[in-house]
C-alpha atoms as a PDB file:
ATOM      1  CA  UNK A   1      10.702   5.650 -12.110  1.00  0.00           C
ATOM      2  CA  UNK A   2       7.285   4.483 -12.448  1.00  0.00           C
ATOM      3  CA  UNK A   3       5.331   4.389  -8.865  1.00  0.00           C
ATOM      4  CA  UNK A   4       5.053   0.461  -9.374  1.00  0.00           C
ATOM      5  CA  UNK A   5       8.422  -0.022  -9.585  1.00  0.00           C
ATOM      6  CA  UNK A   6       8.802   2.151  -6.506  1.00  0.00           C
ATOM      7  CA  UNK A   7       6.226  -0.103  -5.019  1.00  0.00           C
ATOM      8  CA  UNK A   8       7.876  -3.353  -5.919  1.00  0.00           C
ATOM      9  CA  UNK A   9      11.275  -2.648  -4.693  1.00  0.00           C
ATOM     10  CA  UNK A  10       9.474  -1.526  -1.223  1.00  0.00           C
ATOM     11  CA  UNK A  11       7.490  -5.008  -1.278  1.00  0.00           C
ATOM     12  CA  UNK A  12      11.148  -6.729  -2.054  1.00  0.00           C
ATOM     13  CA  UNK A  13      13.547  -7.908   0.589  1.00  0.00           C
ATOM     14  CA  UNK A  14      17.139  -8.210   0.482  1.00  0.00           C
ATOM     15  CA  UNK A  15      17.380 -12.128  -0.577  1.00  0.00           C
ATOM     16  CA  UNK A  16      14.409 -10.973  -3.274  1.00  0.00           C
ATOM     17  CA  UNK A  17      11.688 -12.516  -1.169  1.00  0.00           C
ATOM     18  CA  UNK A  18       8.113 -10.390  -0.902  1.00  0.00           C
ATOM     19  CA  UNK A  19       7.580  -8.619   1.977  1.00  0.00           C
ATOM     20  CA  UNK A  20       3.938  -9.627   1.736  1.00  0.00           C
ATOM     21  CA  UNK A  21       3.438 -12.271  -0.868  1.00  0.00           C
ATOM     22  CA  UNK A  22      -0.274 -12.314  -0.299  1.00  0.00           C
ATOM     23  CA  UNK A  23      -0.960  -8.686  -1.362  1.00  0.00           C
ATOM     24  CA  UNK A  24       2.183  -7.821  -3.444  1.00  0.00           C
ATOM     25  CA  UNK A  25      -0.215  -7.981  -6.319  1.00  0.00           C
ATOM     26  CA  UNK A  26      -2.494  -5.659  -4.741  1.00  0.00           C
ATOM     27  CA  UNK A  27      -0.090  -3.233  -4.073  1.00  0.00           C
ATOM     28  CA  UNK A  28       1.091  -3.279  -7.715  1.00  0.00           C
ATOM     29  CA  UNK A  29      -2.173  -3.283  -8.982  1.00  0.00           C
ATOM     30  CA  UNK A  30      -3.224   0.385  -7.475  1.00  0.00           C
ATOM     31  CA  UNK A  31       0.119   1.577  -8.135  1.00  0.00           C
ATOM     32  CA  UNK A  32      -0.398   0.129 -11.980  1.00  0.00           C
ATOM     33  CA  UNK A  33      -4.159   2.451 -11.902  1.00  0.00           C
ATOM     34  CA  UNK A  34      -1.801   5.409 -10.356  1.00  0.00           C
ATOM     35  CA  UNK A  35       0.397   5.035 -13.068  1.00  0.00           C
ATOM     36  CA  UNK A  36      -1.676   4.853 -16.259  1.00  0.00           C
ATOM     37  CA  UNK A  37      -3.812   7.498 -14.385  1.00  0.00           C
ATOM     38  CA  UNK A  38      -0.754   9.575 -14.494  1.00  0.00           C
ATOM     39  CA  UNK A  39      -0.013   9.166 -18.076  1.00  0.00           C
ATOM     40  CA  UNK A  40      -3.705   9.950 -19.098  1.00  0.00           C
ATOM     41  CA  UNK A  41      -4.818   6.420 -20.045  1.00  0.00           C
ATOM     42  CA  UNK A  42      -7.785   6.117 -16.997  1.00  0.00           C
ATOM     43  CA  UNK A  43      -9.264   7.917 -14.609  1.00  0.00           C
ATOM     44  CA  UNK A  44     -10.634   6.931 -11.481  1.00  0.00           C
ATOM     45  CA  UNK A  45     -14.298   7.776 -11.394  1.00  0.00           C
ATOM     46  CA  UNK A  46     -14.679  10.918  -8.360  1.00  0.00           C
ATOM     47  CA  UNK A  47     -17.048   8.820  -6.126  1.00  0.00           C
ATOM     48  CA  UNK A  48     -17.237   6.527  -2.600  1.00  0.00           C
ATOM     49  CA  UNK A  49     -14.782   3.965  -3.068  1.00  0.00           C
ATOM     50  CA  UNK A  50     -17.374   1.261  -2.895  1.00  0.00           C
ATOM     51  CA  UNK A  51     -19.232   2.512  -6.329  1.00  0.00           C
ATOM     52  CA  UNK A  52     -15.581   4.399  -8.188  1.00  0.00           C
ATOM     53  CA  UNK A  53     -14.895   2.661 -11.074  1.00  0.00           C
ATOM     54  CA  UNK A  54     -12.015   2.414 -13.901  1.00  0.00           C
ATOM     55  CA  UNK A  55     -12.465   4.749 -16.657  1.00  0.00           C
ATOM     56  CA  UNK A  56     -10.660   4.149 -20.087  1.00  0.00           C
ATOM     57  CA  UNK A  57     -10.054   7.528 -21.371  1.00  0.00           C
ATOM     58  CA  UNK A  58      -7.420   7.509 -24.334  1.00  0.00           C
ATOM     59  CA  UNK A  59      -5.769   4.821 -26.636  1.00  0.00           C
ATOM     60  CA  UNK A  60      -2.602   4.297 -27.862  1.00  0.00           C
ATOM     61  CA  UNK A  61       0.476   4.061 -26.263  1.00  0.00           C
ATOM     62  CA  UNK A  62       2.378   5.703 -23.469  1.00  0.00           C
ATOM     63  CA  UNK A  63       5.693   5.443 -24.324  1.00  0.00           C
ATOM     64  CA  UNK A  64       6.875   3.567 -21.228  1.00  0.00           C
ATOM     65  CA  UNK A  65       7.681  -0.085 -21.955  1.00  0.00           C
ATOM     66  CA  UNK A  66       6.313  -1.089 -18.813  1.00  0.00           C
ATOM     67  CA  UNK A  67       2.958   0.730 -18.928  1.00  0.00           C
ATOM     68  CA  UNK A  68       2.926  -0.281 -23.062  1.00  0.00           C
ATOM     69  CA  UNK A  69       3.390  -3.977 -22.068  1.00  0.00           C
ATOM     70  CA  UNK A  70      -0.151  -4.592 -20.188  1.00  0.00           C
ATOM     71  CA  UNK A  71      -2.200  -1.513 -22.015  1.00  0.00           C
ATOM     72  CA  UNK A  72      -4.998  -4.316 -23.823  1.00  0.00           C
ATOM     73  CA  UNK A  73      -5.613  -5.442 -20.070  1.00  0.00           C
ATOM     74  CA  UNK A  74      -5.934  -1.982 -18.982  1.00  0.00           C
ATOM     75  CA  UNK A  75      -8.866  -1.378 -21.776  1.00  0.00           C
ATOM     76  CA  UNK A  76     -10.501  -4.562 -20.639  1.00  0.00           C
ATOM     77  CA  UNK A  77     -10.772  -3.263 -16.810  1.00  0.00           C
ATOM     78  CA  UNK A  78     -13.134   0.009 -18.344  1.00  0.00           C
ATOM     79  CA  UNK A  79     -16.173   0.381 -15.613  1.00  0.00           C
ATOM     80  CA  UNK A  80     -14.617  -2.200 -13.346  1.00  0.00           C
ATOM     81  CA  UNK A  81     -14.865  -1.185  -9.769  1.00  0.00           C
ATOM     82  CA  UNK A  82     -11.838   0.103  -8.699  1.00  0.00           C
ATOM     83  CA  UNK A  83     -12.109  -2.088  -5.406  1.00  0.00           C
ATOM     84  CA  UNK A  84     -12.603  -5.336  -7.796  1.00  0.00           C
ATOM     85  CA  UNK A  85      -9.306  -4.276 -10.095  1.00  0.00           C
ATOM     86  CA  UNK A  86      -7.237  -3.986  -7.183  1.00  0.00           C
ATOM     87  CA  UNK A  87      -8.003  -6.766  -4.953  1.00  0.00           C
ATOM     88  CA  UNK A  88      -7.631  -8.556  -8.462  1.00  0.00           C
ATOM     89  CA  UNK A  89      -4.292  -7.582  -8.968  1.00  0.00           C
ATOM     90  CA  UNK A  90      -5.267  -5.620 -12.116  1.00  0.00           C
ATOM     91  CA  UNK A  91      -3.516  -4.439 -14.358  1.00  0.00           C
ATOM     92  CA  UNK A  92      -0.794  -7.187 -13.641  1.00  0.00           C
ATOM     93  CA  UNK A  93       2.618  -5.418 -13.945  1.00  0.00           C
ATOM     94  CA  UNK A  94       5.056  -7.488 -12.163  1.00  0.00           C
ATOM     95  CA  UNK A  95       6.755  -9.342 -14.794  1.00  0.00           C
ATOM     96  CA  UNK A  96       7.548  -6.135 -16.576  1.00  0.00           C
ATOM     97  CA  UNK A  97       7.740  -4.282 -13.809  1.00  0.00           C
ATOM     98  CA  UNK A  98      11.072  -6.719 -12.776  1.00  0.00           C
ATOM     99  CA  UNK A  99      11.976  -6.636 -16.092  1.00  0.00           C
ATOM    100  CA  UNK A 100      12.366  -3.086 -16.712  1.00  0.00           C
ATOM    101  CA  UNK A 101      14.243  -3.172 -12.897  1.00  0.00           C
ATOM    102  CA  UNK A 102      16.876  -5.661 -14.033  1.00  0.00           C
ATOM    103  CA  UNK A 103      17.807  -3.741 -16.806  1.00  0.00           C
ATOM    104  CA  UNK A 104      18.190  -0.585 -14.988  1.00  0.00           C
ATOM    105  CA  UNK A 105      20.358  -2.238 -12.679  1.00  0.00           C
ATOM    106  CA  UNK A 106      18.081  -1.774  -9.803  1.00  0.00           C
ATOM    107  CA  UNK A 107      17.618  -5.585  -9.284  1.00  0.00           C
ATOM    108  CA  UNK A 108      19.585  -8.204  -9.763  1.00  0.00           C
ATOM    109  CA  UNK A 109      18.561 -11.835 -11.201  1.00  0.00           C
ATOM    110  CA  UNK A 110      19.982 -14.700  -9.177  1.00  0.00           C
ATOM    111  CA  UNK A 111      19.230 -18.398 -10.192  1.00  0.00           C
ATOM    112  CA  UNK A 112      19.728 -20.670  -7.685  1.00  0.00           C
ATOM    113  CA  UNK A 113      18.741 -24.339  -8.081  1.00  0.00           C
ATOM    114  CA  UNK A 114      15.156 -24.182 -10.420  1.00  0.00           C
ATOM    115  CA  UNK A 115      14.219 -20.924  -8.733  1.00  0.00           C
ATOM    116  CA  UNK A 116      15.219 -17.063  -9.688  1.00  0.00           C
ATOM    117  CA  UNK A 117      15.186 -13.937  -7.540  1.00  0.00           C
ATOM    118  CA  UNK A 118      15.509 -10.473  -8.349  1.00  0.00           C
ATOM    119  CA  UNK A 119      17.206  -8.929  -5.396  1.00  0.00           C
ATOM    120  CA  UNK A 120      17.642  -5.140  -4.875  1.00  0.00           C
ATOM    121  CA  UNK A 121      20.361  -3.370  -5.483  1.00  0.00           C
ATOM    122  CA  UNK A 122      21.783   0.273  -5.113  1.00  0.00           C
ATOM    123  CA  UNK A 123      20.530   2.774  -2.808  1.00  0.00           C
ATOM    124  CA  UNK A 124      16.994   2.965  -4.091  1.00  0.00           C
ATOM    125  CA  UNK A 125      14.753   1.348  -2.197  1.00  0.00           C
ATOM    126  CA  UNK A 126      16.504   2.652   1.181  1.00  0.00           C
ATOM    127  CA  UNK A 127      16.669   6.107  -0.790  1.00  0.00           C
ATOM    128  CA  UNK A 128      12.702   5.760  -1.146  1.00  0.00           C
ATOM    129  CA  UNK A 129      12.175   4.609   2.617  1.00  0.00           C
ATOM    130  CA  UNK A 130      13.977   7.755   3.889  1.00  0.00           C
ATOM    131  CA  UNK A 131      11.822   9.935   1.904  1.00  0.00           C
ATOM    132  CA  UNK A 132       8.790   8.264   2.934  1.00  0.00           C
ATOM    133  CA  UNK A 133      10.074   8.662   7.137  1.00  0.00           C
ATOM    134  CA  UNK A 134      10.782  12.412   6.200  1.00  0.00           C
ATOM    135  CA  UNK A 135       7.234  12.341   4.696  1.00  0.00           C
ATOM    136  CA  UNK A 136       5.947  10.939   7.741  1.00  0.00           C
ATOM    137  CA  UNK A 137       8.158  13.202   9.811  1.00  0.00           C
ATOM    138  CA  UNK A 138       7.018  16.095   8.322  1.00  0.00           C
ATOM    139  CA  UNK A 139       9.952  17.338   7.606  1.00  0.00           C
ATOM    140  CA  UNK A 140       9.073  17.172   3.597  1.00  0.00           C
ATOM    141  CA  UNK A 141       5.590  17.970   1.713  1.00  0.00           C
ATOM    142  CA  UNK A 142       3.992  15.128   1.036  1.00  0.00           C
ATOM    143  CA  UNK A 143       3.276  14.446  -3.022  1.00  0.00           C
ATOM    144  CA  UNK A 144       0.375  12.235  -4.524  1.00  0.00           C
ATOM    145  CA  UNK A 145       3.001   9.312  -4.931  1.00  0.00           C
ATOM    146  CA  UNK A 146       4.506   9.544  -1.331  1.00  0.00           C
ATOM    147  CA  UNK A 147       0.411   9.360   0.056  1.00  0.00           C
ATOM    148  CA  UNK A 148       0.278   6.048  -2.498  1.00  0.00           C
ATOM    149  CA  UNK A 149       3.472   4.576  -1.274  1.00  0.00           C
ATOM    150  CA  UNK A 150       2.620   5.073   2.624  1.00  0.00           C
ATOM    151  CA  UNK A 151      -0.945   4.034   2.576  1.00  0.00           C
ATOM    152  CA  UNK A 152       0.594   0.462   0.736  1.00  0.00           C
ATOM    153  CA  UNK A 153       2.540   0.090   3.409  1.00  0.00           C
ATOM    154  CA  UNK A 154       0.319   0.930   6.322  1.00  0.00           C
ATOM    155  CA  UNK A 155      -2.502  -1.555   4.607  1.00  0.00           C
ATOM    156  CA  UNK A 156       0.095  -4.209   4.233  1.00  0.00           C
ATOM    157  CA  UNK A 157       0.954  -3.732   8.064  1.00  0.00           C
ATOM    158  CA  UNK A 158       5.048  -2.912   7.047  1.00  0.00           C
ATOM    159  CA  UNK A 159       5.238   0.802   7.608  1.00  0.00           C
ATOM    160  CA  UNK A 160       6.573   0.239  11.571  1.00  0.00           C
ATOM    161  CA  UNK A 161       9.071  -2.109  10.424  1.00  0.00           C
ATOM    162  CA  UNK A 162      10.234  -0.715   7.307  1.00  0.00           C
ATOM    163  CA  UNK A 163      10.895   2.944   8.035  1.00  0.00           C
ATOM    164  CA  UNK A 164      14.243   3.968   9.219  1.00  0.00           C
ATOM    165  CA  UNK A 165      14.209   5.109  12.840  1.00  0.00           C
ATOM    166  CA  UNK A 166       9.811   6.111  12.833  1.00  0.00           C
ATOM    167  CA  UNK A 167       9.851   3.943  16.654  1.00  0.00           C
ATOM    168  CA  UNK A 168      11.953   6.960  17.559  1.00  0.00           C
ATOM    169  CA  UNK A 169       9.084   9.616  16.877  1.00  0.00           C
ATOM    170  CA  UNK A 170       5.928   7.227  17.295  1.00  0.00           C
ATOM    171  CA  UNK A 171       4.736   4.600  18.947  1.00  0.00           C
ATOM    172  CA  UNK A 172       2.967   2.345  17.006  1.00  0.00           C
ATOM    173  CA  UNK A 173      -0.854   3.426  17.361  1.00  0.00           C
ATOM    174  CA  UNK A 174       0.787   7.074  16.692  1.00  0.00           C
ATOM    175  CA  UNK A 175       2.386   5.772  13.377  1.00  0.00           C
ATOM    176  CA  UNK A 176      -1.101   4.357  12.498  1.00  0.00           C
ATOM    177  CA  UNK A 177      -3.021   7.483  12.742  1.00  0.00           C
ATOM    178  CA  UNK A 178      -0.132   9.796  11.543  1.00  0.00           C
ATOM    179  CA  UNK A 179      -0.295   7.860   8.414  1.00  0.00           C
ATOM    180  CA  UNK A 180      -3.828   7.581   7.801  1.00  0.00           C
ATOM    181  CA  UNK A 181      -4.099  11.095   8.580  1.00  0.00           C
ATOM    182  CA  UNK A 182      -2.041  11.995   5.052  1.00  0.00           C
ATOM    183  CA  UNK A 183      -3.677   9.114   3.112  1.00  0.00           C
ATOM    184  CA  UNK A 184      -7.257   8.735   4.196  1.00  0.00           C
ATOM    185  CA  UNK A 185      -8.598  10.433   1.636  1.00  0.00           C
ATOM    186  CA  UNK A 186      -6.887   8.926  -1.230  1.00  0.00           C
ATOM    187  CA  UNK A 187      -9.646   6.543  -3.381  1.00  0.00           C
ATOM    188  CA  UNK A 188      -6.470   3.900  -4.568  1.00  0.00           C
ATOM    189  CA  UNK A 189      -5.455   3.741  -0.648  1.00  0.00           C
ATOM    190  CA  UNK A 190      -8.989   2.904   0.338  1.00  0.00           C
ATOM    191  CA  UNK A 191      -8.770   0.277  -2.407  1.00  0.00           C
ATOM    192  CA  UNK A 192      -5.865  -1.474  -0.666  1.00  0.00           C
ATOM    193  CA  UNK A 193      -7.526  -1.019   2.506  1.00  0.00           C
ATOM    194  CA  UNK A 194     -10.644  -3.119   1.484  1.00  0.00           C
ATOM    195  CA  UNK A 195      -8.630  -5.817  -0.582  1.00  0.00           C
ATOM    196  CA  UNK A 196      -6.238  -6.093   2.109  1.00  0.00           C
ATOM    197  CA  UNK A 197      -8.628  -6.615   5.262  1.00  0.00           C
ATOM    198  CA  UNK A 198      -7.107  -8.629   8.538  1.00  0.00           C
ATOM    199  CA  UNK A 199      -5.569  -6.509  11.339  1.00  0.00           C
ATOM    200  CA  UNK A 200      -3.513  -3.745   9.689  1.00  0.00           C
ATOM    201  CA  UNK A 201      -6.856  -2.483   8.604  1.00  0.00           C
ATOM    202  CA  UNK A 202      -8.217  -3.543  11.480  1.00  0.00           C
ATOM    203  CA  UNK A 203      -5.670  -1.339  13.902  1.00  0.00           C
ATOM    204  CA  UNK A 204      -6.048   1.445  10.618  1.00  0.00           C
ATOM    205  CA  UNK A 205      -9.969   1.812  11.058  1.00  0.00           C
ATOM    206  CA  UNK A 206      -9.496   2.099  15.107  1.00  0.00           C
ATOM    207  CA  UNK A 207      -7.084   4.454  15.017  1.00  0.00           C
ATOM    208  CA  UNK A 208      -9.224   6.485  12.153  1.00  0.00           C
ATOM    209  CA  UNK A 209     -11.758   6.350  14.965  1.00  0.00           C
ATOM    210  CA  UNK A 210     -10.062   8.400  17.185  1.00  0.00           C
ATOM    211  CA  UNK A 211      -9.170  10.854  14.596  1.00  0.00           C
ATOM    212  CA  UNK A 212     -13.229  11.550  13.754  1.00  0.00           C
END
């Protein structure tokens, strides 16, 4: 499963509403970069997160519907700043991205009245929480993805409510720097961070503070 459609069943509630409808796109957006980073298509360019930019790298396909669907917007964002792409929403993967979901049985459509919602279903996303607590928990190494995954929802001010049982370990302050002590350094977190703003980065960049 691709990391953003990890990251939109996280960002989707029960009844198929966002968890953050302001920065879902965000959040799928640096996911999107991780992805296509993954398969070889960009880089992101080794520097400050204020000058890194997108880097096109390869052409042709990936072989993933999803990533396939958006890949002549993804050669358009070449020497965009990666802060700019992201706080953009680009690359836009959410149609596909709910799409490719549906058919995997991982969300289901419901039409009700002139609206439609895709609500989860299965054990995945509550499957991907619990890794992410045992991440947090240290009681499992921590991979590129899980760093990606937990600095989304630190930035988006939803890791204290979504992870199963973290209250029991950490008060809230403590869950703040615990987390941005595994994703600080991560150039697509950072991205988040600065699109995002407000007071989750607010509360982030105090308790960074006291880790310095």
């Amino acid at each position: 499963m691709l990391t953003a459609e990890k990251t939109h069943l996280l960002l989707t509630r029960e009844d198929g509403r966002s968890e953050s409808p302001s920065h879902h796109g965000v959040a799928l957006a640096a996911a999107a970069l991780a992805d296509y980073r993954a398969a070889g298509i960009v880089t992101v360019e080794d520097a400050p997160v204020d000058r890194a930019r997108v880097l096109v790298t390869a052409a042709g396909v990936t072989g993933h519907p999803v990533l396939d669907a958006r890949l002549g917007k993804v050669d358009a964002l070449a020497g965009t700043p990666v802060t700019a792409a992201v706080a953009a929403g680009r690359p836009n993967l959410r149609k596909a991205v709910i799409a490719r979901l549906t058919e995997t049985g991982d969300l289901a459509e419901q039409k009700a009245f002139m609206a439609t919602r895709h609500l989860p279903r299965g054990g995945t996303r509550a499957e991907l929480l619990d890794r992410l607590t045992a991440v947090v928990l240290d009681e499992r190494e921590a991979t590129d993805e899980d760093v990606l995954l937990l600095g989304v929802l630190q930035h988006l001010n939803l890791a204290w409510r979504l992870l199963p049982g973290i209250h029991e370990r950490y008060g809230r302050r403590e869950l703040v720097r615990r987390v941005e002590s595994l994703t600080r350094s991560d150039l697509l977190v950072q991205a988040v961070r600065r699109a995002v703003g407000g007071t989750a980065a607010a509360v982030t960049a105090a308790a960074a503070g006291s880790l310095a």
